[in-house]
Protein backbone atom coordinates (compact mmCIF):
# COMPACT_ATOMS: atom_id res chain seq x y z
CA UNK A 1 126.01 115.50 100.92
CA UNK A 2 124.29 112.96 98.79
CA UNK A 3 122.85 109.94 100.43
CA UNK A 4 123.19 107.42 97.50
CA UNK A 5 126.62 105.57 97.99
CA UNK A 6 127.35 105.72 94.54
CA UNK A 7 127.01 109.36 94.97
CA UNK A 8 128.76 109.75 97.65
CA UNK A 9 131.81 107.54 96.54
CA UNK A 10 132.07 109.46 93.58
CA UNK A 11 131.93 112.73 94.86
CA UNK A 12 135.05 111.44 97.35
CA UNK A 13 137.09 109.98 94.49
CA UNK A 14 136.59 113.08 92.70
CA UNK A 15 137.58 115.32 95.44
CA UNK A 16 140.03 113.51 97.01
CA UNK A 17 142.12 113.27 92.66
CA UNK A 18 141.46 116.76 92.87
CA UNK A 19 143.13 117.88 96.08
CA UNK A 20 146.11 115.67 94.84
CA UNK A 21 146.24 117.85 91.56
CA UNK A 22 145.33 114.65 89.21
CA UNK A 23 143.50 114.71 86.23
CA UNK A 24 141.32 112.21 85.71
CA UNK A 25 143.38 110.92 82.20
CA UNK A 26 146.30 110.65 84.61
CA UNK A 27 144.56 108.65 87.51
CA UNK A 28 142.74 106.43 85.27
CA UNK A 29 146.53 105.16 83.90
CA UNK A 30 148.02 105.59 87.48
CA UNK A 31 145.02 103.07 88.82
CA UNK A 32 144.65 101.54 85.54
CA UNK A 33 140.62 102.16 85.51
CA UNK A 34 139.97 103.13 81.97
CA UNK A 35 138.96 106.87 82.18
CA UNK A 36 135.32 105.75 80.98
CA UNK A 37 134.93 104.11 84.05
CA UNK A 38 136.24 106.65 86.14
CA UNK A 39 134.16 109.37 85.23
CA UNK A 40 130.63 107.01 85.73
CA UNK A 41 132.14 106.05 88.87
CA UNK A 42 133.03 110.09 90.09
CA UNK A 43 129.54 110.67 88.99
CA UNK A 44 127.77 107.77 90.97
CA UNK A 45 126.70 105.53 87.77
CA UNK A 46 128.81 103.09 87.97
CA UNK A 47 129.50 100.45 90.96
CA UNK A 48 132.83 99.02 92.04
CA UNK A 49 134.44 96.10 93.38
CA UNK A 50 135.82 95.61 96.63
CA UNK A 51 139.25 94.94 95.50
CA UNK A 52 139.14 98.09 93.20
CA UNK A 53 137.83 100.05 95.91
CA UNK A 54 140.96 99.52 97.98
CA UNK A 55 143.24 100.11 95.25
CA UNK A 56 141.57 103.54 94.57
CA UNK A 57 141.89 104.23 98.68
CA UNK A 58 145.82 103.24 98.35
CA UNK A 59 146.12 105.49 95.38
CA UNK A 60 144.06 107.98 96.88
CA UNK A 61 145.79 107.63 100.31
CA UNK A 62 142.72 107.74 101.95
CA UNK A 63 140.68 104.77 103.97
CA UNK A 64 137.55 103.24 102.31
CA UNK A 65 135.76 104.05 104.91
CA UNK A 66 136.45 107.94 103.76
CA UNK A 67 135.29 106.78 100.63
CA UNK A 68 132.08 105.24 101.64
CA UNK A 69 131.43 107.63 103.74
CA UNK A 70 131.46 106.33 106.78
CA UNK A 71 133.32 108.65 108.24
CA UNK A 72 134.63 112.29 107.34
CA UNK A 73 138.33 111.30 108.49
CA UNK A 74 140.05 110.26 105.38
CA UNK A 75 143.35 109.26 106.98
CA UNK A 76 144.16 105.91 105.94
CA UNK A 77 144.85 103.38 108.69
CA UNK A 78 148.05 102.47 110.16
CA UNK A 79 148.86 98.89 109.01
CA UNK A 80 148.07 96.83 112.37
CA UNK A 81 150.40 94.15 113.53
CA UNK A 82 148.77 91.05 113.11
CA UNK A 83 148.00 89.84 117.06
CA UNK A 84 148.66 86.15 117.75
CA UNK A 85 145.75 84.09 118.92
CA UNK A 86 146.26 82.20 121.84
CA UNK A 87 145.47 78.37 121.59
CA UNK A 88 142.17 78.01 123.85
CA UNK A 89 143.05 75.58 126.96
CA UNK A 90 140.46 73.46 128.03
């Protein structure tokens, strides 16, 4: 596996649109990344912002941790119900 993140976010977008049976012309309008961009980021020359990043693991359906590589598990998380903090007594 590479080790550059680039890389290896890349190589997961790429995978992970292929698995789902996308082409790339068709994610780029589904995500609305212009394909240019898409295809530097699938081959680790391009960066990407946080808030694109989650957007591509939504469309995806993956977690960005999956995408980062930071773990091999690319189920996405279950949406957590927020907890309520407890007013400190003291």
């Amino acid at each position: 596996m590479p080790t550059d993140l680039r890389q290896v976010l890349g190589d997961r977008i790429r995978r992970q649109r292929i698995a789902l049976g996308v082409s790339q012309a068709d994610f780029a309008i589904q995500t609305g990344i212009p394909v240019q961009v898409l295809s530097r980021l699938e081959h680790g020359r391009q960066s990407i912002w946080v808030e694109r990043l989650a957007d591509l693991a939504g469309a995806l359906n993956v977690s960005t941790d999956y995408l980062l590589g930071r773990t091999d598990d690319p189920t996405p998380p279950t949406k957590r119900p927020r907890s309520r903090k407890t007013a400190s007594v003291g």
